[in-house]
Protein backbone atom coordinates (compact mmCIF):
# COMPACT_ATOMS: atom_id res chain seq x y z
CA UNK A 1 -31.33 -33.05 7.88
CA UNK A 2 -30.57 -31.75 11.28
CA UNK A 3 -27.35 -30.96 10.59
CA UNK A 4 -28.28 -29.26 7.51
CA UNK A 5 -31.07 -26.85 9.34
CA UNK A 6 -28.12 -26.18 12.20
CA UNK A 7 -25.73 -25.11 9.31
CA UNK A 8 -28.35 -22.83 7.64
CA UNK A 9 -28.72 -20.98 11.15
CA UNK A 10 -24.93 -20.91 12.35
CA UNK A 11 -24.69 -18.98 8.76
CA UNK A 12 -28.18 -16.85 9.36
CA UNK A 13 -25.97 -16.28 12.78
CA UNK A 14 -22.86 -15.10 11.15
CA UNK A 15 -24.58 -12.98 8.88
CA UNK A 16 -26.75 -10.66 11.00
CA UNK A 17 -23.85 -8.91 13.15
CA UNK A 18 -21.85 -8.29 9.43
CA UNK A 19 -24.77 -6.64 8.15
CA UNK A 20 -24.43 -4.29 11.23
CA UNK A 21 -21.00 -4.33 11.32
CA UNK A 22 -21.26 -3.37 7.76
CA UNK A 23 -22.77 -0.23 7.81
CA UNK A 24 -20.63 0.70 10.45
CA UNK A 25 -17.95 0.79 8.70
CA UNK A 26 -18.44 2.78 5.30
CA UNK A 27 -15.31 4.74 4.70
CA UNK A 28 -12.29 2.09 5.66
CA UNK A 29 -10.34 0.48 3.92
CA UNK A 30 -11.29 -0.80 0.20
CA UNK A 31 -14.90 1.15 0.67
CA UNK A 32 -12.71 4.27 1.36
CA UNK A 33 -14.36 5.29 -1.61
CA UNK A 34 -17.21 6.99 -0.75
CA UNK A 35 -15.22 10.21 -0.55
CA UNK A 36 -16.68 13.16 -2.52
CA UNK A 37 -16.28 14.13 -6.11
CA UNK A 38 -15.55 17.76 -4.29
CA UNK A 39 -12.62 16.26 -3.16
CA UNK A 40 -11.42 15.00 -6.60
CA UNK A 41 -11.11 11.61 -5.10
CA UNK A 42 -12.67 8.62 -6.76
CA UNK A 43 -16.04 6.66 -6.51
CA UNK A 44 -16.30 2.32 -6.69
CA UNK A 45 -19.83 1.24 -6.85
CA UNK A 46 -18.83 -1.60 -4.27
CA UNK A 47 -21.94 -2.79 -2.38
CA UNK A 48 -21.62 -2.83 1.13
CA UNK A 49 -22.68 -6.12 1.15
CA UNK A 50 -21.57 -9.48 0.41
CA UNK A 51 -22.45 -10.92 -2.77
CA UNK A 52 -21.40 -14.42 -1.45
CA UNK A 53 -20.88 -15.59 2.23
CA UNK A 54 -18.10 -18.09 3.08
CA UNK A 55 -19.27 -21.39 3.66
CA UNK A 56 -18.49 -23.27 7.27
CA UNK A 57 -16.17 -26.31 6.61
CA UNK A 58 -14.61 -28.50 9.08
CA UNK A 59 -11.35 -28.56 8.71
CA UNK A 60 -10.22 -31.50 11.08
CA UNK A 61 -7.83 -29.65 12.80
CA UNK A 62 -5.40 -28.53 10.22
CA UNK A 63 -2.62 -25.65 10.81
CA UNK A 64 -2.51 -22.68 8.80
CA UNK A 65 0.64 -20.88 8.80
CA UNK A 66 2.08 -17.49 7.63
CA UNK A 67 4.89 -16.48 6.32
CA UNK A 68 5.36 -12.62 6.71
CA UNK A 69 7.79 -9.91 5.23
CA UNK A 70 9.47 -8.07 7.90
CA UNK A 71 8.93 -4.21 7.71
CA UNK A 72 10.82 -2.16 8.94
CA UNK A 73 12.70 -4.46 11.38
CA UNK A 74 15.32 -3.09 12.99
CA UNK A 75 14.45 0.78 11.86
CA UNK A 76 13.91 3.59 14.43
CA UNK A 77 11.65 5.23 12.31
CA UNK A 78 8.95 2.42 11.25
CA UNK A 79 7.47 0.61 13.82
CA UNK A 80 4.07 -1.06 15.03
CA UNK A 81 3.65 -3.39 12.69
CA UNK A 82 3.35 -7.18 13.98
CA UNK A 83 2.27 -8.69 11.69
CA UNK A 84 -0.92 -9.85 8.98
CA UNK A 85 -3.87 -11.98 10.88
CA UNK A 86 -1.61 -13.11 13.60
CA UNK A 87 -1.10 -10.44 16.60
CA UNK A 88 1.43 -9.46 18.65
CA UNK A 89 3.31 -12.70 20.90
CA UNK A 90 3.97 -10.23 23.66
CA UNK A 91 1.67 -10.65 27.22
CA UNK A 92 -1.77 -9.85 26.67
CA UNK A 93 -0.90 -6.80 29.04
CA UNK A 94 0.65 -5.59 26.34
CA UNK A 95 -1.67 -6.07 23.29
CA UNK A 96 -2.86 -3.18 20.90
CA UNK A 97 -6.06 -2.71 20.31
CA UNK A 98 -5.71 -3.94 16.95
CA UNK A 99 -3.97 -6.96 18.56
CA UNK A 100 -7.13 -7.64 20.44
CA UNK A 101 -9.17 -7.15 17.09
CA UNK A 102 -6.99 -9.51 15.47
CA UNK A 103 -7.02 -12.40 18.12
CA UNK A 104 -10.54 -11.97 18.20
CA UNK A 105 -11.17 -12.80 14.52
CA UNK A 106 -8.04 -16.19 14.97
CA UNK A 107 -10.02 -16.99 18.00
CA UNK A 108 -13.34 -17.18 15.62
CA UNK A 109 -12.17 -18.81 13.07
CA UNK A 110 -10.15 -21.71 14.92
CA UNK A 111 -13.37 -22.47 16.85
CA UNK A 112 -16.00 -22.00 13.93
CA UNK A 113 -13.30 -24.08 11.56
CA UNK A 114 -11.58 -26.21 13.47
CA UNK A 115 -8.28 -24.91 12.80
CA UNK A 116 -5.34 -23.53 14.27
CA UNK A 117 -3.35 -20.34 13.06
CA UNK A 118 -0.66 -18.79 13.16
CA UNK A 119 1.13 -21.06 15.06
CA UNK A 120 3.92 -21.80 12.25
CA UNK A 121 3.74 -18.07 11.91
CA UNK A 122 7.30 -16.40 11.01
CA UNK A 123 8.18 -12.92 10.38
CA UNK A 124 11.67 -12.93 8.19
CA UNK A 125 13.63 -10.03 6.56
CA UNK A 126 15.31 -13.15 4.31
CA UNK A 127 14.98 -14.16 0.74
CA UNK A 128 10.88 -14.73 1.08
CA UNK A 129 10.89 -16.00 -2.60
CA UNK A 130 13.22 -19.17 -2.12
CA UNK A 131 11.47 -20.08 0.84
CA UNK A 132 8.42 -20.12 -1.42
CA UNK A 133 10.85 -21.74 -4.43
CA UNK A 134 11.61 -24.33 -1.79
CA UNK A 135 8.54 -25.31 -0.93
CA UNK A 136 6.80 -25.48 -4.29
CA UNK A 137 10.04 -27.14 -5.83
CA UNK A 138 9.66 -30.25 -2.99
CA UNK A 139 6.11 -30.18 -2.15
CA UNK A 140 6.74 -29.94 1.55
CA UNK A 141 4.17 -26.55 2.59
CA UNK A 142 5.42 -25.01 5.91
CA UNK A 143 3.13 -22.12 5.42
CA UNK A 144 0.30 -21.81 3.46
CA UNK A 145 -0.75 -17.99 2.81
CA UNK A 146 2.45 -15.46 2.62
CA UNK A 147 2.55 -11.85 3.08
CA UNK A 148 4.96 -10.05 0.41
CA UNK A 149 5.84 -6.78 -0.85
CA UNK A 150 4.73 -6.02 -4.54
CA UNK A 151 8.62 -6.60 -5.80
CA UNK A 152 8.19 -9.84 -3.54
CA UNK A 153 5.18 -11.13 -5.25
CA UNK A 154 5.56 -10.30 -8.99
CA UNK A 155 9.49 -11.42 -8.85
CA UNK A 156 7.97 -14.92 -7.14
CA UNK A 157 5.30 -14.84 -10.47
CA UNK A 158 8.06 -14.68 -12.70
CA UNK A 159 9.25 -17.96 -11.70
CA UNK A 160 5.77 -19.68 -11.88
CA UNK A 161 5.81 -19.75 -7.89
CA UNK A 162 2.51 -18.32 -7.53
CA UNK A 163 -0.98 -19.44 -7.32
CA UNK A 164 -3.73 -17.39 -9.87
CA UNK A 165 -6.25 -16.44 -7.18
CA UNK A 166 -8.82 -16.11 -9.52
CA UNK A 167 -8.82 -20.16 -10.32
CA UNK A 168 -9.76 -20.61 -6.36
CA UNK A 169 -13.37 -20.99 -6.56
CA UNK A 170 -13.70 -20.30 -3.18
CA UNK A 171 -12.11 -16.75 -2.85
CA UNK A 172 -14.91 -14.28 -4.01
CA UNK A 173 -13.09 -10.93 -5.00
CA UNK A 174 -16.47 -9.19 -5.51
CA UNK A 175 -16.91 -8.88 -2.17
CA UNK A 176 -16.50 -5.91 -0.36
CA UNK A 177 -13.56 -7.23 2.01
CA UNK A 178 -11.26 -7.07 -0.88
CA UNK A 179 -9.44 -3.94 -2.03
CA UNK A 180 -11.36 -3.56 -5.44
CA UNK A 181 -8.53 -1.06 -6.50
CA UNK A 182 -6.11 -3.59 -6.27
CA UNK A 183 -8.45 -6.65 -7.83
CA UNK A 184 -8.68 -4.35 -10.90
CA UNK A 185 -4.98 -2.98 -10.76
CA UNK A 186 -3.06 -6.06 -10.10
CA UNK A 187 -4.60 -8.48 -12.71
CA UNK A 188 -2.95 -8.86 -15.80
CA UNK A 189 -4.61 -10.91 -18.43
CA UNK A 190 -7.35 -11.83 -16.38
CA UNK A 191 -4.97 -13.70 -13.81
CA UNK A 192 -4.55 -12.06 -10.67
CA UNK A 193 -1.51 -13.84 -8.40
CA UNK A 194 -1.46 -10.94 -5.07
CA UNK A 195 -4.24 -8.82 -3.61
CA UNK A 196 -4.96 -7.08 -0.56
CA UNK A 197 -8.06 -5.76 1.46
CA UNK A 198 -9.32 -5.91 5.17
CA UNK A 199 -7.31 -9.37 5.46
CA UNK A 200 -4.63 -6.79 5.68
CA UNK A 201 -3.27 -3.70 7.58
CA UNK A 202 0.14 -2.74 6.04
CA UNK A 203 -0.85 -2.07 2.58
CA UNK A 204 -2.79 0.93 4.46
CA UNK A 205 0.90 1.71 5.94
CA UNK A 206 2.60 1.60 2.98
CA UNK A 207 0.31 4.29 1.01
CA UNK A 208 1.77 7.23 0.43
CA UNK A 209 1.08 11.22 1.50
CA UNK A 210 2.35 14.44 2.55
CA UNK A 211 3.51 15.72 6.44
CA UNK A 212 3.52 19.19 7.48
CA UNK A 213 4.44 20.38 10.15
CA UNK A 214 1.89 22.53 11.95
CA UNK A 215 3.67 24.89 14.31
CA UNK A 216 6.32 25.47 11.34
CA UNK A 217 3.53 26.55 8.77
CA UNK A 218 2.18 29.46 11.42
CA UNK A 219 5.98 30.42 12.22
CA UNK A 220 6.51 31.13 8.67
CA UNK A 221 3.06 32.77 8.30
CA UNK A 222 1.43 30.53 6.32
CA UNK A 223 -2.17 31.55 6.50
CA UNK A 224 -3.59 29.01 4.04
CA UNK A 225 -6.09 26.44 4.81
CA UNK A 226 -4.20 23.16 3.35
CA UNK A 227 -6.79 20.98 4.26
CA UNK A 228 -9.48 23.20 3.20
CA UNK A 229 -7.11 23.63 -0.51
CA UNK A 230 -7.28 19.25 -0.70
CA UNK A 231 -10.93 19.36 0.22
CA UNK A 232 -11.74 21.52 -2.44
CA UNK A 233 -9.23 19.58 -5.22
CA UNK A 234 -7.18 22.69 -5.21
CA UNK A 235 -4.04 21.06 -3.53
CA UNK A 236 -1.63 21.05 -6.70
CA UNK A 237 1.90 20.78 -7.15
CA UNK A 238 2.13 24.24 -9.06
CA UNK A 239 0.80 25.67 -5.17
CA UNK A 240 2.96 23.21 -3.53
CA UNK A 241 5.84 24.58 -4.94
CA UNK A 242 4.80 27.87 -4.46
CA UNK A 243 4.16 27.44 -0.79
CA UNK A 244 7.99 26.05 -1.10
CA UNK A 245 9.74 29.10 -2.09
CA UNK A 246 12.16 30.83 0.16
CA UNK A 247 11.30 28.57 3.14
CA UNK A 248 15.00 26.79 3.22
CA UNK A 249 17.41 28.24 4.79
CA UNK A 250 20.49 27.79 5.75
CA UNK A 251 21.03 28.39 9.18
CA UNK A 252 24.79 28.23 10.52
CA UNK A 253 26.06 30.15 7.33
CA UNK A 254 28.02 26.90 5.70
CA UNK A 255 25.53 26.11 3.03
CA UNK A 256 22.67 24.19 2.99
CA UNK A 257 22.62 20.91 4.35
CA UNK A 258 21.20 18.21 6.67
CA UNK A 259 20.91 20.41 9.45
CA UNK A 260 19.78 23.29 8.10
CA UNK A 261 15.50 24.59 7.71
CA UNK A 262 13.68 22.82 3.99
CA UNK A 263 10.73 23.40 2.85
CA UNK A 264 10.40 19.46 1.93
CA UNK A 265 12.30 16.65 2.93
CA UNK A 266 12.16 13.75 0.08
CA UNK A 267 13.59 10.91 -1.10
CA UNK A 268 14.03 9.06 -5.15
CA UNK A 269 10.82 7.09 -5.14
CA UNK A 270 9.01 10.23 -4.68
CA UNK A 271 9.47 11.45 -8.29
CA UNK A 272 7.55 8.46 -9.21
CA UNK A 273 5.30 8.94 -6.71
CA UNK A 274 4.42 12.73 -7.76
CA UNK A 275 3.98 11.37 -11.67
CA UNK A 276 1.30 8.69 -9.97
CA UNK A 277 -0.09 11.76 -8.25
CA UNK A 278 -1.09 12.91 -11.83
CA UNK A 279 -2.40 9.64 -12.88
CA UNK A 280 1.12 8.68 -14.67
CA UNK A 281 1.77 5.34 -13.56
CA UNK A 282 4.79 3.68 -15.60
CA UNK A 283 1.79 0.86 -17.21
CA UNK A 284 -1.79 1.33 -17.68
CA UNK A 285 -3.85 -1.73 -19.16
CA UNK A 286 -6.03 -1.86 -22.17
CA UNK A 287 -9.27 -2.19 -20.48
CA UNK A 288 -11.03 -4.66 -23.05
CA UNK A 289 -7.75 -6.72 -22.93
CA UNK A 290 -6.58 -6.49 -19.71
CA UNK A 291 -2.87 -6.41 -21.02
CA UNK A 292 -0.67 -3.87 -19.95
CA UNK A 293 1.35 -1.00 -21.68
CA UNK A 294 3.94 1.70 -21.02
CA UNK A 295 2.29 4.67 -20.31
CA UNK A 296 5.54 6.71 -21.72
CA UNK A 297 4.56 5.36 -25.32
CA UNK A 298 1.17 6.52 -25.24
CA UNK A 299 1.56 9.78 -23.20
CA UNK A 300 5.35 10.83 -24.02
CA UNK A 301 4.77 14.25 -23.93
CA UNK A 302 3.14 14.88 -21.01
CA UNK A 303 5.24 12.37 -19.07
CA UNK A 304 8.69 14.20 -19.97
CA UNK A 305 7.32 17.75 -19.56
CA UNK A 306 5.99 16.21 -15.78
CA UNK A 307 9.17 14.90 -15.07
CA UNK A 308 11.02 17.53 -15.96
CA UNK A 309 8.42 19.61 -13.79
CA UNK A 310 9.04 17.34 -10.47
CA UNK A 311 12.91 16.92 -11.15
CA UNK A 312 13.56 20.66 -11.57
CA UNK A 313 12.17 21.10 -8.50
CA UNK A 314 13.83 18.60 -7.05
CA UNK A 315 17.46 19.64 -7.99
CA UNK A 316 16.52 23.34 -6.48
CA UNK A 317 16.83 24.36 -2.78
CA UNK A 318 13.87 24.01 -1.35
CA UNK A 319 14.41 20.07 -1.51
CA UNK A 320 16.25 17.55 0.97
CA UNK A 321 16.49 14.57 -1.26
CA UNK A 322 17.71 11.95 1.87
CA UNK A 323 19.37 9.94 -0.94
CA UNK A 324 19.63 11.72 -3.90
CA UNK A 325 23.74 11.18 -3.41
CA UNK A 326 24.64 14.64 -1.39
CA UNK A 327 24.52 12.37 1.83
CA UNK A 328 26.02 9.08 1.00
CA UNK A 329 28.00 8.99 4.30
CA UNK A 330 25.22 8.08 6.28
CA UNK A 331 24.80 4.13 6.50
CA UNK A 332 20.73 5.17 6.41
CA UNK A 333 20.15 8.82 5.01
CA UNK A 334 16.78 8.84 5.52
CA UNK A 335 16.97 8.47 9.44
CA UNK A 336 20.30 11.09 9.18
CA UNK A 337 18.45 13.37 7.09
CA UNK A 338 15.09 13.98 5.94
CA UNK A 339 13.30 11.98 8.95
CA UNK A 340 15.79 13.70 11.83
CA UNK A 341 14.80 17.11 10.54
CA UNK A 342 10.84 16.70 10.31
CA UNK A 343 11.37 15.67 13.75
CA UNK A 344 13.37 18.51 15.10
CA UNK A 345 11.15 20.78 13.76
CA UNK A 346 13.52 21.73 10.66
CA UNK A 347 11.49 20.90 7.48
CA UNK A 348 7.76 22.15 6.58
CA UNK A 349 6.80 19.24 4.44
CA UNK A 350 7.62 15.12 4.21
CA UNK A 351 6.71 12.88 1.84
CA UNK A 352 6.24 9.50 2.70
CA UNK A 353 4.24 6.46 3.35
CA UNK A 354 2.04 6.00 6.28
CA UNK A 355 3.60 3.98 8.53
CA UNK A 356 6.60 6.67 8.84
CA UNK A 357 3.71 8.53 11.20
CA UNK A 358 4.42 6.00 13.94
CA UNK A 359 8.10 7.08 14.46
CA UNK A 360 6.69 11.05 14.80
CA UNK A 361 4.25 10.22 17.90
CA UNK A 362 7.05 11.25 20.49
CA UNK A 363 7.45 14.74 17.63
CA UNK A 364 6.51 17.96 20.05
CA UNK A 365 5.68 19.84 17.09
CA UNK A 366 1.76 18.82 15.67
CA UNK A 367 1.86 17.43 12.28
CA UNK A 368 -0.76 17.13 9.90
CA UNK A 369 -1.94 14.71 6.84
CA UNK A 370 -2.30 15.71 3.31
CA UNK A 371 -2.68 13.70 0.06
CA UNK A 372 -0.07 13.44 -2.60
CA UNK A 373 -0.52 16.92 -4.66
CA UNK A 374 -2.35 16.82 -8.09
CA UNK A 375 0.24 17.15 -10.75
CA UNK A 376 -1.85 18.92 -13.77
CA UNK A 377 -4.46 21.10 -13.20
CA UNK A 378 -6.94 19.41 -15.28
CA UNK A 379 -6.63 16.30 -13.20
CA UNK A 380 -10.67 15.70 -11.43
CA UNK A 381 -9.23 13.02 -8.85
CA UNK A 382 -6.05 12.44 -6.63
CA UNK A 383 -4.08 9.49 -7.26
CA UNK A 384 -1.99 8.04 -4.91
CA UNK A 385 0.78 5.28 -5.39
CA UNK A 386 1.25 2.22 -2.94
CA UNK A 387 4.94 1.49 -2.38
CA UNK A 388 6.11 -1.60 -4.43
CA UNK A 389 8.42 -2.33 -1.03
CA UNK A 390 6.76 -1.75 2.29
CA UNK A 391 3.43 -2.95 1.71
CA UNK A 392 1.53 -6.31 2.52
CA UNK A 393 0.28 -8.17 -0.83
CA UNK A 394 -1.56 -11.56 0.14
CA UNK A 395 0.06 -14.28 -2.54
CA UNK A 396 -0.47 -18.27 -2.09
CA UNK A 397 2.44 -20.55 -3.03
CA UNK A 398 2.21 -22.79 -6.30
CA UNK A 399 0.98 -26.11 -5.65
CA UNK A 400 -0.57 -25.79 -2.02
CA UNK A 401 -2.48 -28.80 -0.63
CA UNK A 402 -6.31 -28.04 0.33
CA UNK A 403 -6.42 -24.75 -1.55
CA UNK A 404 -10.24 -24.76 -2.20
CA UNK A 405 -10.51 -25.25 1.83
CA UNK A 406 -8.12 -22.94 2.64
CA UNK A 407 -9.77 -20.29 0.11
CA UNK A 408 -12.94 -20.71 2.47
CA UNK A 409 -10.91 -20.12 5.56
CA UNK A 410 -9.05 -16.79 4.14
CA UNK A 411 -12.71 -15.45 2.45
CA UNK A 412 -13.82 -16.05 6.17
CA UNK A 413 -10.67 -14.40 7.92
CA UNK A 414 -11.14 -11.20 5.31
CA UNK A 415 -14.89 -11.00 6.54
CA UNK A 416 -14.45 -11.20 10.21
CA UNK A 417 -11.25 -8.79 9.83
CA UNK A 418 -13.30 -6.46 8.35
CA UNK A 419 -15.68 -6.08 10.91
CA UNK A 420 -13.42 -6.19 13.84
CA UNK A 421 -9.94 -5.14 12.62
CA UNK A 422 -10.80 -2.53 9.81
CA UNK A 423 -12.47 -0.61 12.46
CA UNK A 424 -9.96 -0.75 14.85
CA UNK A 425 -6.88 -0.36 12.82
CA UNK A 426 -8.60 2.65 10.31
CA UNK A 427 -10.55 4.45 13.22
CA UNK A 428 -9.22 3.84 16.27
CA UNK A 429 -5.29 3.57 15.41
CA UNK A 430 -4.33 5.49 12.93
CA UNK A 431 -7.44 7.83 12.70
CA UNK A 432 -7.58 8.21 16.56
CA UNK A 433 -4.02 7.70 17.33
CA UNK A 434 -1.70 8.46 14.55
CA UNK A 435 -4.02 11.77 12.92
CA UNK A 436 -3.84 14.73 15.19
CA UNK A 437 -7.05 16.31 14.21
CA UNK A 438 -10.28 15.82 12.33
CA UNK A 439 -9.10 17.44 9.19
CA UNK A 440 -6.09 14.75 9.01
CA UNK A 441 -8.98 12.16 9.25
CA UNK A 442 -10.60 13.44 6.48
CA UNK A 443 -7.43 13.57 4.39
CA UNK A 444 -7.11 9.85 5.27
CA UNK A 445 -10.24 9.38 3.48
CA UNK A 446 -8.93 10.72 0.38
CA UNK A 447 -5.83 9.65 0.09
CA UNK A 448 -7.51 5.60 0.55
CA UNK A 449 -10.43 6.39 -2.01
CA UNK A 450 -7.82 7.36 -4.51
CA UNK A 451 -5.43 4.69 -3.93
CA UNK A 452 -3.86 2.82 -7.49
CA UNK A 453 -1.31 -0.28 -8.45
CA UNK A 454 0.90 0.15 -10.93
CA UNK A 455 2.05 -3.25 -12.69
CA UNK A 456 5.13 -0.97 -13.99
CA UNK A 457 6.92 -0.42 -10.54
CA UNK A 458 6.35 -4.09 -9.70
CA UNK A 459 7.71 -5.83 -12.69
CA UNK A 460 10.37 -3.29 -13.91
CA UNK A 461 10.08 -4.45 -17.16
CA UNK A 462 13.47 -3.90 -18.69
CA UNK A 463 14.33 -1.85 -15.69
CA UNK A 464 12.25 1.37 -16.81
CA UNK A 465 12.28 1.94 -13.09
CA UNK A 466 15.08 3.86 -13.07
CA UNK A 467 14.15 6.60 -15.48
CA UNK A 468 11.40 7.53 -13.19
CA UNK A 469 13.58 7.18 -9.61
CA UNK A 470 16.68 9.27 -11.50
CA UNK A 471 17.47 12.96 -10.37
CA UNK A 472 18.79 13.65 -13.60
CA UNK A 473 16.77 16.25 -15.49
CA UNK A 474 18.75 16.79 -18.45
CA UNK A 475 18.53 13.56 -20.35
CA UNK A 476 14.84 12.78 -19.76
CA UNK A 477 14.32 11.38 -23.13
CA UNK A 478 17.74 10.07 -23.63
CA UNK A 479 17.29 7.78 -21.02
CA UNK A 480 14.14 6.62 -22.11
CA UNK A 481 15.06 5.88 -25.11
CA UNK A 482 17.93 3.53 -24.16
CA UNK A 483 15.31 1.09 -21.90
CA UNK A 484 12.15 1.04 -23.94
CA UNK A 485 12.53 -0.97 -26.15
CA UNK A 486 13.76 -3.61 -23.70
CA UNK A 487 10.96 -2.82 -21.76
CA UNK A 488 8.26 -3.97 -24.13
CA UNK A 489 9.87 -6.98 -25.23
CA UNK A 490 9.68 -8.00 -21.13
CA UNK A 491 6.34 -7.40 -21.15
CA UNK A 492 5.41 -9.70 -24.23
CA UNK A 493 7.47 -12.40 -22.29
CA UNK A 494 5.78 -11.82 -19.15
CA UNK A 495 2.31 -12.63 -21.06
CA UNK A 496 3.74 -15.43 -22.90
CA UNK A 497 4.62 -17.18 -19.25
CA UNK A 498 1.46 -16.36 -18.40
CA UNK A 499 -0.09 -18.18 -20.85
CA UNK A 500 2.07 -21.54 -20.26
CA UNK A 501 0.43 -21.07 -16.51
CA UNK A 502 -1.08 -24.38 -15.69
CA UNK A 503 -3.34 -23.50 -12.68
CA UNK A 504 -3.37 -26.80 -10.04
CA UNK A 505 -5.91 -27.08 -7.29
CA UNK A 506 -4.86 -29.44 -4.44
């Protein structure tokens, strides 16, 4: 009985600071949403609070261990990332402030679970999915939550690697900690095998936006407000392409290339990204069903006519495409090209993710933050893609022992890291360090309430990827035609291995 009254006030305990914490932190991460409709971002009802608390379980001392994708290892141009729930092993000297956060929460749970993490941790830029294959294959578990890209995770489902998250009765994906966007986006027939939320940083990193370059905009005499243009859901691609014309130029008389002025600097991915930007993604979901389908066979007109919109822009001069196949002599055109001239002050606009901001800190020119431009505009909301590459997706191998406990113990981490690291990370580094003013800060806030998964990018079903990614703006429907087909038979297998999943609890 004693023990039962001290557990009902260590819980009364942990509950009153994240109730505080809480409403503290409206407007981060996953609760991003409380943007405006002014904005044409969009609104979850997600409660603030918890609709179930993580129980406190004694875990006798076990080890939990990550396995983490390496971003952007050896790049000059994306850095600071160290790493989901563990923090940096440099000398405490040297921590972050999100390093602190993040210690804080390990140092928490350890002592309120009796666990140790992070201590098998390993960051790897190898083949993450036979590690995984490995480990499910001979039941030996070195690590028991990994960190993967979206390619990472849905290629692992494929090959029944993956636990369903929803058959883990002790994750709660109501709750606010997790990204509801990506809860909704990411299922597919009511199974959902990789999520993300405050238990995570680089999925914020890897959302994707628009750079301008401050000092170059009032050079060129740019009076327009863009932030005021986004606030007021006026920030469209027809205006961004106005804004474009006649700012490239080529400046040594030989013809435009990488060293020349552009108005945007680009790369492949970003056609897709634009057609996200007007709510295109390459699968949508029947929302009774919860199965997807190409969007192309539903929508064909509009999405030809909008890629033939972003593509002829694209192929004009105002554009840099870093590897669109004009710079193929570069061993990494996007550092050569597109990234070099946004730093030397030689391109108005970039379009990237947000972790590229990191490697513009040392820029001398001031750069701002603006959402992905609507595409159509009818559109009442931004959208805005999360690269299927470099961003963190929380997956749990096949198979691993003590699941239901170590469900309890990642509900927990997701809870704590909310209060501490959200906070940190969204306010403090990239609000504080990364945006340069308070209008960039409010951008951030759109661009995160308007966030969206597409189940298309990730599982390339019969490789309908590469229509969206090509340059080529003459055969639109040609190509198309040649891959759909394909593609819907891939998705009816993907849901018939989904329903020969056999979910096991250990």
């Amino acid at each position: 009985m004693a023990k039962r009254v001290l557990l009902l006030l260590l819980v009364c305990l942990m509950a009153l600071p994240l109730l505080v914490a809480c409403n503290n932190t409206a407007g981060t991460e996953s609760v991003a949403s409380q943007a405006t409709s002014e904005s044409g971002t969009t609104s979850e009802d997600v409660s603030e609070d918890p609709n179930i608390y993580p129980d406190i379980v004694d875990l006798d001392g076990r080890e939990i261990n990550v396995l983490q994708w390496g971003w952007g290892v050896g790049s000059s141009s994306i850095n600071g990332f160290t790493g989901e729930i563990v923090y940096s092993d440099e000398s405490e000297a040297n921590y972050s402030r999100v390093d602190v956060a993040k210690k804080e929460v390990v140092d928490y749970i350890e002592a309120t679970y009796n666990c140790t993490i992070g201590e098998g941790y390993r960051m790897t830029t190898g083949n993450i999915m036979e590690e995984v294959q490995q480990m499910v294959s001979t039941g030996t578990y070195n690590y028991d939550i990994v960190f993967a890209s979206e390619n990472q995770a849905l290629n692992m489902l494929s090959n029944n690697l993956l636990t369903d998250l929803k058959t883990v009765p002790t994750l709660h994906f109501e709750n606010v900690w997790w990204d509801q966007n990506s809860v909704e986006d990411l299922s597919i027939n009511g199974r959902l095998f990789a999520v993300c939320g405050d238990i995570n940083t680089y999925d914020n990193l890897g959302t994707w936006c628009v750079l301008f370059n401050k000092k170059m905009k009032n050079d060129l005499g740019i009076t327009d407000d863009f932030y005021q243009k986004a606030s007021d859901g006026e920030w469209t691609m027809d205006y961004f392409m106005e804004i474009c014309q006649g700012v490239s130029q080529d400046l040594d008389g030989d013809g435009l290339d990488e060293f020349d002025r552009w108005a945007v600097g680009t790369e492949t991915f970003n056609i897709y990204a634009h057609l996200v930007g007007g709510g295109l993604r390459i699968a949508e979901k029947d929302e009774n069903t919860d199965l997807p389908y190409l969007t192309v066979s539903k929508e064909t007109e509009r999405t030809f006519n909008a890629l033939e919109k972003v593509l002829t822009f694209y192929n004009s001069n105002e554009v840099m495409v870093a590897n669109g196949g004009k710079y193929n002599q570069y061993s990494n055109p996007w550092e050569s090209t597109i990234i070099q001239a946004f730093k030397e002050g030689r391109e108005l606009f970039y379009v990237c993710g947000l972790i590229s901001i990191a490697g513009f800190r040392n820029m001398e020119d001031p750069l701002g933050i603006l959402p992905m431009p609507k595409l159509f505009e009818d559109q009442d909301r931004y959208y805005h893609t999360v690269s299927p590459d470099n961003c963190s997706f929380m997956v749990l191998p096949y198979g691993v022992p003590g699941i239901v406990e170590l469900g309890t113990v990642i509900e927990a981490i997701a809870m704590k890291s909310r209060e501490i690291v959200t906070p940190e990370f969204y306010e403090v580094q990239l609000k504080g360090r990364d945006a340069r003013d308070d209008e960039s800060e409010a951008m951030l806030d759109i661009i995160y309430a308007s966030r969206c998964f597409d189940l298309g990018v990730c599982y390339n079903w019969g490789s309908i990827v590469g229509c969206y990614y090509s340059m080529d703006v003459a055969n639109i429907a040609s190509r198309f035609d040649a891959v759909i087909s394909n593609a819907e038979l891939a998705i009816q297998d993907t849901l018939d291995d989904l329903d020969d999943y056999d979910p096991v609890l250990n």
